[in-house]
Protein backbone atom coordinates (compact mmCIF):
# COMPACT_ATOMS: atom_id res chain seq x y z
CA UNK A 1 -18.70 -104.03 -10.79
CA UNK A 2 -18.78 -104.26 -14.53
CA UNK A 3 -22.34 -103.55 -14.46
CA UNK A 4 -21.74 -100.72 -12.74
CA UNK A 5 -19.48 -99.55 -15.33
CA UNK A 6 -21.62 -99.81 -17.94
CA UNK A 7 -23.98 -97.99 -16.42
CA UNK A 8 -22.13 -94.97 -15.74
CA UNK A 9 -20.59 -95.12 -19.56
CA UNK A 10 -21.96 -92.52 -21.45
CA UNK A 11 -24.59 -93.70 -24.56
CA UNK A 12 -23.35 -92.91 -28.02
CA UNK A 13 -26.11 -90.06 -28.65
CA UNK A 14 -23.74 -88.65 -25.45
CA UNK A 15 -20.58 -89.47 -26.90
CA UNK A 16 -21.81 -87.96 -30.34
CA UNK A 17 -22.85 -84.65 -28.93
CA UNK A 18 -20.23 -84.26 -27.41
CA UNK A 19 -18.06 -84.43 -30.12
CA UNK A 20 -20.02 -81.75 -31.81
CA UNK A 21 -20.06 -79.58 -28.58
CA UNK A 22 -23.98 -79.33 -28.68
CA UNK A 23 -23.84 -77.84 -25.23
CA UNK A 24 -21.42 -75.73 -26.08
CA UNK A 25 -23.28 -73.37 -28.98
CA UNK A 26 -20.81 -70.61 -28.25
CA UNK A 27 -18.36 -71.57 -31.54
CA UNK A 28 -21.24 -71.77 -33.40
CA UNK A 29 -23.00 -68.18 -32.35
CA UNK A 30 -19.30 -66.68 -33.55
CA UNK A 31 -19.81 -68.21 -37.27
CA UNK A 32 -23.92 -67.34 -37.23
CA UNK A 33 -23.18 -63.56 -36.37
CA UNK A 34 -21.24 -62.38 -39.09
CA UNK A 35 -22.83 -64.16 -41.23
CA UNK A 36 -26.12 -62.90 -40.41
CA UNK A 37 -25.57 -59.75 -40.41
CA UNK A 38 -23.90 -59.81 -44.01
CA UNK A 39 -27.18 -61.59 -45.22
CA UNK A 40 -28.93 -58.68 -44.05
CA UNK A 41 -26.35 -56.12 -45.45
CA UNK A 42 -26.64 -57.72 -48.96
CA UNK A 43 -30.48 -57.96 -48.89
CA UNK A 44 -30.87 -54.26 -47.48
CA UNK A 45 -33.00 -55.94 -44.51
CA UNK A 46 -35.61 -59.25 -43.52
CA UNK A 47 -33.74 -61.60 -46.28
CA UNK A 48 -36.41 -64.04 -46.08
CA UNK A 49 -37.31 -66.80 -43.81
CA UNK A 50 -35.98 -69.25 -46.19
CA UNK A 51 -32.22 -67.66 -46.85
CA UNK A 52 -32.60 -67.22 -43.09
CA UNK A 53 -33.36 -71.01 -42.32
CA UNK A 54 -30.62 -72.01 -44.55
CA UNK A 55 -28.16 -70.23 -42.86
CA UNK A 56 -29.08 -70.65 -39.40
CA UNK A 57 -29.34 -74.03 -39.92
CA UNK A 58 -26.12 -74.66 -42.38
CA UNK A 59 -24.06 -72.51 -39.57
CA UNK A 60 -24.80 -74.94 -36.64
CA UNK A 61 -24.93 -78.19 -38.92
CA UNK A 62 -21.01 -77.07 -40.62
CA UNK A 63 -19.71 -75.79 -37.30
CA UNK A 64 -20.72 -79.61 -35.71
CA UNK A 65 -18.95 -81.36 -38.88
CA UNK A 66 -15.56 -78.90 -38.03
CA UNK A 67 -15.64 -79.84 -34.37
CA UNK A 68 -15.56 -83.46 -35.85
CA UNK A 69 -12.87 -83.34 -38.35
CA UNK A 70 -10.89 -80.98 -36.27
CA UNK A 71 -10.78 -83.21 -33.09
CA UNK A 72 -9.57 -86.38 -36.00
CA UNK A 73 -6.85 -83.86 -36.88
CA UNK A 74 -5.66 -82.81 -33.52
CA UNK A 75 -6.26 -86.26 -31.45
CA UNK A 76 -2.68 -86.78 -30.87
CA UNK A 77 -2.04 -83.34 -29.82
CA UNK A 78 -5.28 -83.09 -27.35
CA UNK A 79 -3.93 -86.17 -25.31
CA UNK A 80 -1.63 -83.73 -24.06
CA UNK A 81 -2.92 -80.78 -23.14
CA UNK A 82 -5.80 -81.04 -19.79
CA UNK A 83 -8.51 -78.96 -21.33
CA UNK A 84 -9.00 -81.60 -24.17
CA UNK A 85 -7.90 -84.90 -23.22
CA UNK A 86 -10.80 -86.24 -22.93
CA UNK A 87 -12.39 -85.29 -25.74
CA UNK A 88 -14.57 -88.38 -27.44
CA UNK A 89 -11.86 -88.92 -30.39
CA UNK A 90 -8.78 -88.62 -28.26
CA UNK A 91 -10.20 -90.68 -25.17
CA UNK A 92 -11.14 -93.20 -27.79
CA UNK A 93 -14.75 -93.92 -26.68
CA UNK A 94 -15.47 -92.73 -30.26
CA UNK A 95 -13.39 -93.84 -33.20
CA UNK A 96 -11.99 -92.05 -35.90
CA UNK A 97 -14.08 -93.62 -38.74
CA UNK A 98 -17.08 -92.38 -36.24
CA UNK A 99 -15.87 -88.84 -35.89
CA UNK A 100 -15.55 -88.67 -39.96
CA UNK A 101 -18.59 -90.75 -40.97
CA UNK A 102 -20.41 -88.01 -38.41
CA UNK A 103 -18.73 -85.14 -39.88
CA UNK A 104 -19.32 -86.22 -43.25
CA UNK A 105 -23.08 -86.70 -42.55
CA UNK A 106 -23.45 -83.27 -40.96
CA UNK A 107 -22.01 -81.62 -44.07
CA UNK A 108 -24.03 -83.32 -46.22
CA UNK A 109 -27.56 -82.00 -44.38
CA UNK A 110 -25.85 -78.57 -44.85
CA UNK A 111 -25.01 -79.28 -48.35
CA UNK A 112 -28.68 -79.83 -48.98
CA UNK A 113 -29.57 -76.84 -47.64
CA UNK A 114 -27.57 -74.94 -50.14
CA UNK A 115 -28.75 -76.94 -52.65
CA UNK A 116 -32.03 -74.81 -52.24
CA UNK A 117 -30.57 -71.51 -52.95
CA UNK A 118 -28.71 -70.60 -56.14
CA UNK A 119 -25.55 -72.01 -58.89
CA UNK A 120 -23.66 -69.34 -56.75
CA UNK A 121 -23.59 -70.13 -53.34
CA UNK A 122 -23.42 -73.74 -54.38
CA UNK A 123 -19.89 -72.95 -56.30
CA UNK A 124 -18.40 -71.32 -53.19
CA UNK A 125 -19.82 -73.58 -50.71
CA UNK A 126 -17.29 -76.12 -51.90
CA UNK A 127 -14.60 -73.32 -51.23
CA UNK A 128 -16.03 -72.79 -47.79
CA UNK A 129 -15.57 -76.79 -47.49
CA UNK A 130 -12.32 -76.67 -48.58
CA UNK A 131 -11.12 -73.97 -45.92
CA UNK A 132 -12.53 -76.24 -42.88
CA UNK A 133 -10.95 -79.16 -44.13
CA UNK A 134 -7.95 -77.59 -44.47
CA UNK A 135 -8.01 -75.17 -41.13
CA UNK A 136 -6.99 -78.37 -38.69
CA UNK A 137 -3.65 -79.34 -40.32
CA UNK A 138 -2.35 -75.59 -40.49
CA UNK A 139 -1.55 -75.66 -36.83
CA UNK A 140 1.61 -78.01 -37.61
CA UNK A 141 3.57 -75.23 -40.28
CA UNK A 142 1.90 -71.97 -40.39
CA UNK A 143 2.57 -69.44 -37.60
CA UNK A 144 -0.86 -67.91 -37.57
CA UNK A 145 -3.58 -70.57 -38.16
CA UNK A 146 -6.34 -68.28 -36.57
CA UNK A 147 -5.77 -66.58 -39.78
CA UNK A 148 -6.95 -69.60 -41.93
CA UNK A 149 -9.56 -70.34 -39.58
CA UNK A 150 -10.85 -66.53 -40.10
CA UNK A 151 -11.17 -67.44 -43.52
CA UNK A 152 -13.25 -70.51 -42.64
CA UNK A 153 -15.07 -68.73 -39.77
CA UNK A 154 -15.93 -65.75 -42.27
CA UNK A 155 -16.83 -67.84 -45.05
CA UNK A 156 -20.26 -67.33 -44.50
CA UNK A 157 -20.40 -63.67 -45.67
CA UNK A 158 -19.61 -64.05 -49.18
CA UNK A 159 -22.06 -67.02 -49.30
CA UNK A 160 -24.84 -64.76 -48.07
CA UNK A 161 -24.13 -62.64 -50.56
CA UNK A 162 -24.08 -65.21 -53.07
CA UNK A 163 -27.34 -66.45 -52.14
CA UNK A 164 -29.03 -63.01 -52.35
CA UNK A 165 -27.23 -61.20 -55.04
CA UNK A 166 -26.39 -64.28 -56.90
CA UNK A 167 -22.85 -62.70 -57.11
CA UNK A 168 -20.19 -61.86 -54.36
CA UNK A 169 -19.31 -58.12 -54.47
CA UNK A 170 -15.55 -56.50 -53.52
CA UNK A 171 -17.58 -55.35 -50.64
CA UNK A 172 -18.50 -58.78 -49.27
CA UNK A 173 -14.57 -59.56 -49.36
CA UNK A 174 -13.90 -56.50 -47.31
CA UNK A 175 -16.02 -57.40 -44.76
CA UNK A 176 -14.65 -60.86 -44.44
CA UNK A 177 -11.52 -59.49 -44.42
CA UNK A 178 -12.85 -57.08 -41.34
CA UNK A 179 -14.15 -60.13 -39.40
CA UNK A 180 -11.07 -62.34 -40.05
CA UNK A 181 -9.55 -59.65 -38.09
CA UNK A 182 -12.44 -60.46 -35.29
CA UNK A 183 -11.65 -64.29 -35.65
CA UNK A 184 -7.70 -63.81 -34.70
CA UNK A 185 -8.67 -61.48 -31.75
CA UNK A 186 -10.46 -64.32 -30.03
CA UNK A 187 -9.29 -67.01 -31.73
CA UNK A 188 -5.79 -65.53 -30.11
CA UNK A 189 -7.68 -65.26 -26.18
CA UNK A 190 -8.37 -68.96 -27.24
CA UNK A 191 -4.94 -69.73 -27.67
CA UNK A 192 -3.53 -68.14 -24.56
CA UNK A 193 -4.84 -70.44 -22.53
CA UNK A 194 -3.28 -73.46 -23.60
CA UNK A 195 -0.25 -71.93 -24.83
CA UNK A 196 1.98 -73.96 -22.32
CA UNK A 197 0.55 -77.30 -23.41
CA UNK A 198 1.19 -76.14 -26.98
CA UNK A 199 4.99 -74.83 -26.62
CA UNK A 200 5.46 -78.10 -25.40
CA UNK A 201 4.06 -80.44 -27.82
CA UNK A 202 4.85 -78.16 -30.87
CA UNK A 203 1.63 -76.71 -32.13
CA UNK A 204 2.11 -73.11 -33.83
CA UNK A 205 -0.48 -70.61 -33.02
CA UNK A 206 -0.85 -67.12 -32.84
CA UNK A 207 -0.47 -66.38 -28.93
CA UNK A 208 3.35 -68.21 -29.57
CA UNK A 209 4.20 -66.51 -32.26
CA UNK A 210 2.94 -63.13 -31.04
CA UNK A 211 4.80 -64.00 -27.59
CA UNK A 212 4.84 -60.99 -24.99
CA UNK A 213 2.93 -58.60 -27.56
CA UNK A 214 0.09 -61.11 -27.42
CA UNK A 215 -2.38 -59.20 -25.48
CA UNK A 216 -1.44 -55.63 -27.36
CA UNK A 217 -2.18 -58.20 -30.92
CA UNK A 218 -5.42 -58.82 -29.79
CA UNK A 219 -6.89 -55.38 -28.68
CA UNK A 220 -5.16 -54.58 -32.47
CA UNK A 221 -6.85 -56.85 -33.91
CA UNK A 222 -10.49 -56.00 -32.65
CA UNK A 223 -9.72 -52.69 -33.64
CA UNK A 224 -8.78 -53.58 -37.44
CA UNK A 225 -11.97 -55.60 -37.10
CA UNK A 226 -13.97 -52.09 -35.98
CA UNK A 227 -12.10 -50.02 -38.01
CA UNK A 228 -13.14 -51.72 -41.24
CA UNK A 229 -16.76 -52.55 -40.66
CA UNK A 230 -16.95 -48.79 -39.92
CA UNK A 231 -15.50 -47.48 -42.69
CA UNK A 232 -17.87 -50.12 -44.79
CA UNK A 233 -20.47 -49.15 -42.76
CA UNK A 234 -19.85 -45.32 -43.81
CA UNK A 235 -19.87 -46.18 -47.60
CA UNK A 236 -23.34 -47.96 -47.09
CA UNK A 237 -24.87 -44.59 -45.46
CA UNK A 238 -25.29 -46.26 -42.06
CA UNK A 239 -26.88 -44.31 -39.05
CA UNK A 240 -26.93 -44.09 -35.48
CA UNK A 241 -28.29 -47.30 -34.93
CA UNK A 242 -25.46 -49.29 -37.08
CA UNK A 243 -22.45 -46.98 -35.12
CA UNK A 244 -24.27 -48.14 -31.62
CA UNK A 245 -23.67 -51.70 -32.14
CA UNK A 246 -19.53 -50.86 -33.43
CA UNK A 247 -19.72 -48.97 -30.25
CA UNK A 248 -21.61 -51.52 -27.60
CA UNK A 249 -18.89 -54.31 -29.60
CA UNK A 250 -16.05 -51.82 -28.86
CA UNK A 251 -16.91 -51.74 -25.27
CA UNK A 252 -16.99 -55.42 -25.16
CA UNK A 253 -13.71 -55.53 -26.34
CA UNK A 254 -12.14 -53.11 -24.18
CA UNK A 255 -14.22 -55.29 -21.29
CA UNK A 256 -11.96 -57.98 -22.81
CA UNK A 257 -8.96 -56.14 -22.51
CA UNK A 258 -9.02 -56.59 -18.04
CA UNK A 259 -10.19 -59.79 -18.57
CA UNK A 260 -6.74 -61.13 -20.80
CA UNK A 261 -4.05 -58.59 -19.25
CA UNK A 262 -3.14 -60.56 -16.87
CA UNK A 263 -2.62 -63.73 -19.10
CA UNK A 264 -4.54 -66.11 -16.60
CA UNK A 265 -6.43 -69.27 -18.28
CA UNK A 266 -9.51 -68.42 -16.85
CA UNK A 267 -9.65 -64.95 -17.73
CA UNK A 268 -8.50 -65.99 -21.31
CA UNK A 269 -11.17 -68.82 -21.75
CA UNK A 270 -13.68 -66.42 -20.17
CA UNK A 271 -13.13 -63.59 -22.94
CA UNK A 272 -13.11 -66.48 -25.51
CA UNK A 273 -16.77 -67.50 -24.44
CA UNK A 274 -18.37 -64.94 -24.26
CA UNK A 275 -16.91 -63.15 -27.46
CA UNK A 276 -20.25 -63.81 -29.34
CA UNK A 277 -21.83 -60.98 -27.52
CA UNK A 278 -19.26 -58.75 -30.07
CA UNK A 279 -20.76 -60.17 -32.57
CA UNK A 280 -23.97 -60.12 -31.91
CA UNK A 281 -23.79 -55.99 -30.81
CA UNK A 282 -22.69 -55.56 -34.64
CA UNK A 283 -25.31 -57.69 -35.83
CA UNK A 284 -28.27 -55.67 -33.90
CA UNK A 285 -26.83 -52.58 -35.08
CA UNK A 286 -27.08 -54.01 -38.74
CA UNK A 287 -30.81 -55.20 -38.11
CA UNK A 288 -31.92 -51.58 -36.37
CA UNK A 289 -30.38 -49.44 -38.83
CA UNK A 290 -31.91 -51.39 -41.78
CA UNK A 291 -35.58 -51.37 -40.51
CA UNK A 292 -35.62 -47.48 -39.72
């Protein structure tokens, strides 16, 4: 019986991965994105395939070390709501000095990475750090965390500018400020679907404190987002190709829009997952218009 047991536990490599949702990339396509497409913006096209390694790389390798540390930070809230109770940290099959060693290991290899670019990007990557570390504990006092995790989520777009400008324009801020926007939308979707669990264990997020206007705050929210890459977009002397992607990401959202009206978990966790698609339509719009 006991050897049956062990067979059917899961190895650590499992355990590990699972921690860092490696078969669940979505979280990570929503930081890569934006991010992309601002290293293209600030290099006026192709930024090179080593910029482009970097952050390709450093976006999957940073978004692992935040599922770590934020499944530490949340392990005694996840016990009690379905959808994450059996997460690796919270179930206990991995420990907490595990989760951080992990995380810390993870950031490290992205660390490195930087390390290859400029004094710039190295300076605000420890900002960027900061921000993650941060983003987890937020939930317990602030009444909008997806706001500080669209700071953390958007990071990336004044480090791409760093990297290829060796400085980080008012124009790189605007369009974090623009995808922060993006980041609350579905960040928002996210919370709606465990917003029962959370009313009743006392986590703040934006789906409480929005209440009944939640689904009219997200739809707001993705148009902010729109509104001010457009605009941005305008000032850079964008074409055809560049307003295409707004408008396939605008679709998408209003696609989103049937999908969350009715509040239901599954339509909420379904708009969630597939939100990268958004993000992607603006970033193929950025990568057309530059090349023509």
């Amino acid at each position: 019986m006991s050897g049956s047991s062990a067979a059917q536990r899961p190895s650590r490599l499992a355990l590990y991965l699972d921690l860092i949702r490696w078969d669940r990339p979505a979280g990570s396509y929503l930081l890569l994105w934006p991010t992309l497409s601002a290293l293209w913006i600030a290099a006026g096209g192709f930024p090179g395939w080593h910029l482009l390694a970097v952050f390709v790389l450093g976006t999957f390798l940073m978004r692992s070390a935040g599922c770590a540390v934020n499944d530490v930070a949340d392990r005694e809230f996840d016990r009690h709501v379905k959808r994450t109770a059996q997460r690796p940290v919270t179930s206990g099959a991995v420990s907490v000095r595990e989760a951080l060693l992990l995380g810390a290991a993870l950031a490290l290899a992205a660390f490195a990475l930087v390390l290859t670019t400029n004094l710039a990007t190295i300076a605000w990557s420890f900002a960027a750090l900061a921000v993650a570390i941060v983003y987890p504990f937020t939930k317990r006092f602030f009444s909008m965390p997806q706001a500080v995790l669209g700071v953390a989520f958007s990071f990336g777009i004044p480090m791409a500018f760093a990297a290829v400008q060796g400085e980080v324009p008012a124009l790189a801020w605007w369009l974090l400020l623009g995808n922060l926007s993006w980041v609350i939308a579905y960040d928002t979707e996210y919370a709606m679907v465990d917003r029962d669990d959370d009313l009743k264990i006392g986590i703040k997020t934006s789906a409480i404190t929005l209440g009944r206007f939640d689904v009219a705050g997200v739809m707001g929210f993705y148009a902010l987002y729109l509104a001010v890459w457009g605009v941005l977009g305008a000032r850079l002397g964008f074409g055809w190709a560049y307003y295409a992607g707004l408008g396939g990401a605008a679709l998408i959202a209003a696609w989103h829009f049937t999908l969350i009206r009715e509040r239901s978990r599954d339509g909420c966790f379904r708009a969630f997952r597939v939100n990268h698609w958004l993000g992607f339509a603006v970033f193929a719009g950025v990568v057309v218009d530059t090349v023509m």
